[in-house]
Protein backbone atom coordinates (compact mmCIF):
# COMPACT_ATOMS: atom_id res chain seq x y z
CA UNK A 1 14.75 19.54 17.58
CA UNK A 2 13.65 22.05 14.98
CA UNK A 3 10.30 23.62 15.76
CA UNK A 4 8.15 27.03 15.10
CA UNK A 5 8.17 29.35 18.00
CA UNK A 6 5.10 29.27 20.27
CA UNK A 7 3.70 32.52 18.84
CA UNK A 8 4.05 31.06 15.08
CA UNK A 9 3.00 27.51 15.88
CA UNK A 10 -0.34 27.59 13.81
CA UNK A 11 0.35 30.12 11.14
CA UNK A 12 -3.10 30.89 9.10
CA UNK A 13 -2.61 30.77 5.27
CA UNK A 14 0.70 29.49 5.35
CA UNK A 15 1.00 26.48 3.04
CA UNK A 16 2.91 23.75 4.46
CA UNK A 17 6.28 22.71 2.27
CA UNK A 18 5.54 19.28 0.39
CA UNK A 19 9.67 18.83 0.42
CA UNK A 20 9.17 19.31 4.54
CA UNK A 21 6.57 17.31 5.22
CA UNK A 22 7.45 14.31 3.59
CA UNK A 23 10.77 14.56 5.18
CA UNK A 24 8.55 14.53 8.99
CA UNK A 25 6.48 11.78 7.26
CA UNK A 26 9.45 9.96 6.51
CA UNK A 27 10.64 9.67 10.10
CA UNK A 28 7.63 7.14 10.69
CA UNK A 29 8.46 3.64 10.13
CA UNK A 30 6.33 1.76 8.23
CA UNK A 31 6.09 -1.58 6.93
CA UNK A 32 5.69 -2.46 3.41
CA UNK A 33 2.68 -3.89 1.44
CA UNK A 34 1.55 -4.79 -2.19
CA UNK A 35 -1.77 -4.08 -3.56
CA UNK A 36 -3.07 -5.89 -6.71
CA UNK A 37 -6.12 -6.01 -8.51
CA UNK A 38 -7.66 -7.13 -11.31
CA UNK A 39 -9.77 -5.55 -14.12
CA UNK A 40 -10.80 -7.16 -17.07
CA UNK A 41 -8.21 -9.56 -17.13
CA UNK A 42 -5.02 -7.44 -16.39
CA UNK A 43 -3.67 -7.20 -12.87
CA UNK A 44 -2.86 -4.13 -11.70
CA UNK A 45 -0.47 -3.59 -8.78
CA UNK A 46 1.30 -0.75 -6.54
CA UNK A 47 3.48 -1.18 -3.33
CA UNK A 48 2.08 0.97 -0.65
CA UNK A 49 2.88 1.87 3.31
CA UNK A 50 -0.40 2.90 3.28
CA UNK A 51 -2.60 0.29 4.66
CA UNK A 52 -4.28 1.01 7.95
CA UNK A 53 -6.83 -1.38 10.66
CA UNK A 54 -9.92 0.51 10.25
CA UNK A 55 -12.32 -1.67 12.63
CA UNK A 56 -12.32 -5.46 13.92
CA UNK A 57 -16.04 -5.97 13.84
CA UNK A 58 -16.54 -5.68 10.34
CA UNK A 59 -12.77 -6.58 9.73
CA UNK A 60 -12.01 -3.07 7.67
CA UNK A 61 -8.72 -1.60 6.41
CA UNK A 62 -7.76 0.99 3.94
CA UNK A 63 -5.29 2.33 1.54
CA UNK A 64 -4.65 5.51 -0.02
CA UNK A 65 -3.75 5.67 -4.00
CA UNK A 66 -2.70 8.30 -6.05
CA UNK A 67 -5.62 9.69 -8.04
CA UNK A 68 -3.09 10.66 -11.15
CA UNK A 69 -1.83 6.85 -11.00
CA UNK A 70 -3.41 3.90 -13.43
CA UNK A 71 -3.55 2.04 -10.16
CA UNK A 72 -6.44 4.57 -9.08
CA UNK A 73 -8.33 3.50 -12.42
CA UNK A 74 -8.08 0.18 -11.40
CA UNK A 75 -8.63 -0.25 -7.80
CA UNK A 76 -11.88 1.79 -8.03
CA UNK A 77 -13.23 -0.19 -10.98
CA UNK A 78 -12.25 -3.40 -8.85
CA UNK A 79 -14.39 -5.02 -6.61
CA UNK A 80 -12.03 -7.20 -4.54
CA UNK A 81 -8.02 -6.36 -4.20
CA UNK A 82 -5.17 -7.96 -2.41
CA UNK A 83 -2.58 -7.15 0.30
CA UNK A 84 0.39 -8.90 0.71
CA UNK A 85 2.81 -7.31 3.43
CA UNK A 86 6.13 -8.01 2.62
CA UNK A 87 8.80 -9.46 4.19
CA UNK A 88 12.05 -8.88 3.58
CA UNK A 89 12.70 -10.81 0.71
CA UNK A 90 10.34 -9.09 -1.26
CA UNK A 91 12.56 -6.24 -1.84
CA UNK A 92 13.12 -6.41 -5.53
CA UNK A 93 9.01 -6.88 -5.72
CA UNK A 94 8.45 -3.60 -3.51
CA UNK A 95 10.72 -1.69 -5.72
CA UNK A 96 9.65 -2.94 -9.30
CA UNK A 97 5.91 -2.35 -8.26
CA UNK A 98 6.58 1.21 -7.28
CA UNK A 99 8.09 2.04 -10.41
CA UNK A 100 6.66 4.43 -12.54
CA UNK A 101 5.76 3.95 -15.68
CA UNK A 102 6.72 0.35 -15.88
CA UNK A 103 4.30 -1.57 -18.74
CA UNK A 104 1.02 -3.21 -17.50
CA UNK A 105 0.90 -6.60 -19.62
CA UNK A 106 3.24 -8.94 -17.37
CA UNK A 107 4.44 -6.84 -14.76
CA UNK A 108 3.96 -9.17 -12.00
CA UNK A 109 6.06 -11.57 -14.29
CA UNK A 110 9.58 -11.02 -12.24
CA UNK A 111 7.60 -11.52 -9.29
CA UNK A 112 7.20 -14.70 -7.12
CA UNK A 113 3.37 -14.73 -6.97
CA UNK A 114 0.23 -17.08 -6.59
CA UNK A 115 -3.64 -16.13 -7.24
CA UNK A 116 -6.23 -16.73 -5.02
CA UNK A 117 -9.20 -18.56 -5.43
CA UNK A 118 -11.26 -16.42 -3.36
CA UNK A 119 -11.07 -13.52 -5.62
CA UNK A 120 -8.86 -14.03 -8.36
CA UNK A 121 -6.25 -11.67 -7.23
CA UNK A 122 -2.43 -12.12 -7.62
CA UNK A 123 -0.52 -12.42 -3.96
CA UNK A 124 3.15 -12.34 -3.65
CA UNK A 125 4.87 -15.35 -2.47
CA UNK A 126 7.63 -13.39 -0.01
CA UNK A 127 4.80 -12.04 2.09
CA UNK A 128 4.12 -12.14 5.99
CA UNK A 129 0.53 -11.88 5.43
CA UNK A 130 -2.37 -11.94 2.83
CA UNK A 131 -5.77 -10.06 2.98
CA UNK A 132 -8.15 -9.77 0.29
CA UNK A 133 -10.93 -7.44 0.75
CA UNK A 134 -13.95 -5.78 -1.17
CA UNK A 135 -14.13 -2.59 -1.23
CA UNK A 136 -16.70 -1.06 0.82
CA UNK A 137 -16.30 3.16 0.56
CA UNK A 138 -14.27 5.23 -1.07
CA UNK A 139 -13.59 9.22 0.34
CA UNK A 140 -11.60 12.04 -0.90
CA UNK A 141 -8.03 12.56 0.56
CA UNK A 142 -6.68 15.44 -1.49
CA UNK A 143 -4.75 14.02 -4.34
CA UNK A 144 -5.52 10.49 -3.13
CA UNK A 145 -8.73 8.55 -2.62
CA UNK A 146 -8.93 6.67 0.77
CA UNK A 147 -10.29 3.20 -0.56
CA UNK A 148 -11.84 1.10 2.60
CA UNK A 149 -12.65 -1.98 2.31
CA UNK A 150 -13.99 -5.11 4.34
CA UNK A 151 -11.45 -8.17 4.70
CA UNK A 152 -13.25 -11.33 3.59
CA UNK A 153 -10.14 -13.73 3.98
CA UNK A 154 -6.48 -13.56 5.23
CA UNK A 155 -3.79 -15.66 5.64
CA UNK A 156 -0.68 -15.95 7.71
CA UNK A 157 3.27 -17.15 6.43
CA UNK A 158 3.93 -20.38 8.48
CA UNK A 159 7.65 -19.29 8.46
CA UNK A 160 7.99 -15.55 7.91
CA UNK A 161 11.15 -13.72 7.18
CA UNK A 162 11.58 -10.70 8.52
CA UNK A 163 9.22 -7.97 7.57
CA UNK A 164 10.34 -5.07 4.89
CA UNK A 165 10.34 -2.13 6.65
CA UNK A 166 10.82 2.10 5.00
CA UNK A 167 12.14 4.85 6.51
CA UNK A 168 13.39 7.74 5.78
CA UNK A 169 13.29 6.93 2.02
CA UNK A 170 15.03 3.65 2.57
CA UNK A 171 13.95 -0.15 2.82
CA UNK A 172 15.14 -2.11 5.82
CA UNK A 173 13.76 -4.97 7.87
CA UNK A 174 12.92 -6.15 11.45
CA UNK A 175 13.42 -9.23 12.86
């Protein structure tokens, strides 16, 4: 194990290395979600290990979006957005939909995906699970915005694949 020294454990001032601590970040396994919205027509989307169980009573979760992104545009001029945790066929998906820079009009187009009538918001096919939620409170995380939001319907797969999985930079799954 690599560690500070006792004396040197909480260094004042010090800035922590980015590089480092996504590496330590990286060593916790997460699974693998898509968020969508839509805004005047367009759907927006991002893939994201981000979501979190806030509270059961309201039902609450949140993510955590880039503020520099077009996502963050989006998701805070929303008022509804979807989660679809992947499994792992949902690979390609997860990968295309964290791609920078990739064009706006049609981008869910190489992905399996159906809307919901609830909200209106596109939810991929190879999922686990489907939430959609409104978004309830949004609070300043640094260079991200923590977006909570309460879950007003949800859905399970009746025959799930395994679930998509990333660690350590990677994508895997578990059974």
């Amino acid at each position: 194990m690599t560690s500070v020294g006792a004396d040197a454990a909480y260094p004042m001032g010090e800035p922590v290395d980015q590089a480092r601590f996504r590496a330590v970040l990286g060593r916790f396994a997460t699974g693998v979600t898509v968020v969508t919205c839509v805004v005047d027509g367009a759907d927006h989307a991002m893939t994201a290990n981000s979501l979190t169980s806030v509270s059961l009573a309201p039902p609450l979760v949140l993510i955590c979006v880039e503020r520099e992104t077009r996502f963050h545009e989006a998701i805070l001029a929303a008022t509804h957005w979807g989660v679809s945790v992947l499994g792992s066929p949902a690979r390609g998906a997860a990968t295309w939909l964290a791609t920078r820079g990739r064009p706006l009009a049609g981008q869910l187009d190489p992905v399996a995906h159906h809307r919901s009538s609830l909200t209106e918001v596109a939810l991929v096919d190879d999922a686990l699970a489907w939430l959609e939620v409104r978004t309830t409170a949004v609070h300043d995380g640094g260079d991200h915005s923590i977006i909570v939001g309460e879950v007003v319907s949800l859905a399970l797969a009746d025959d799930p694949p395994p679930a998509l999985t990333f660690f350590r930079g990677r994508y895997g799954h578990l059974d």
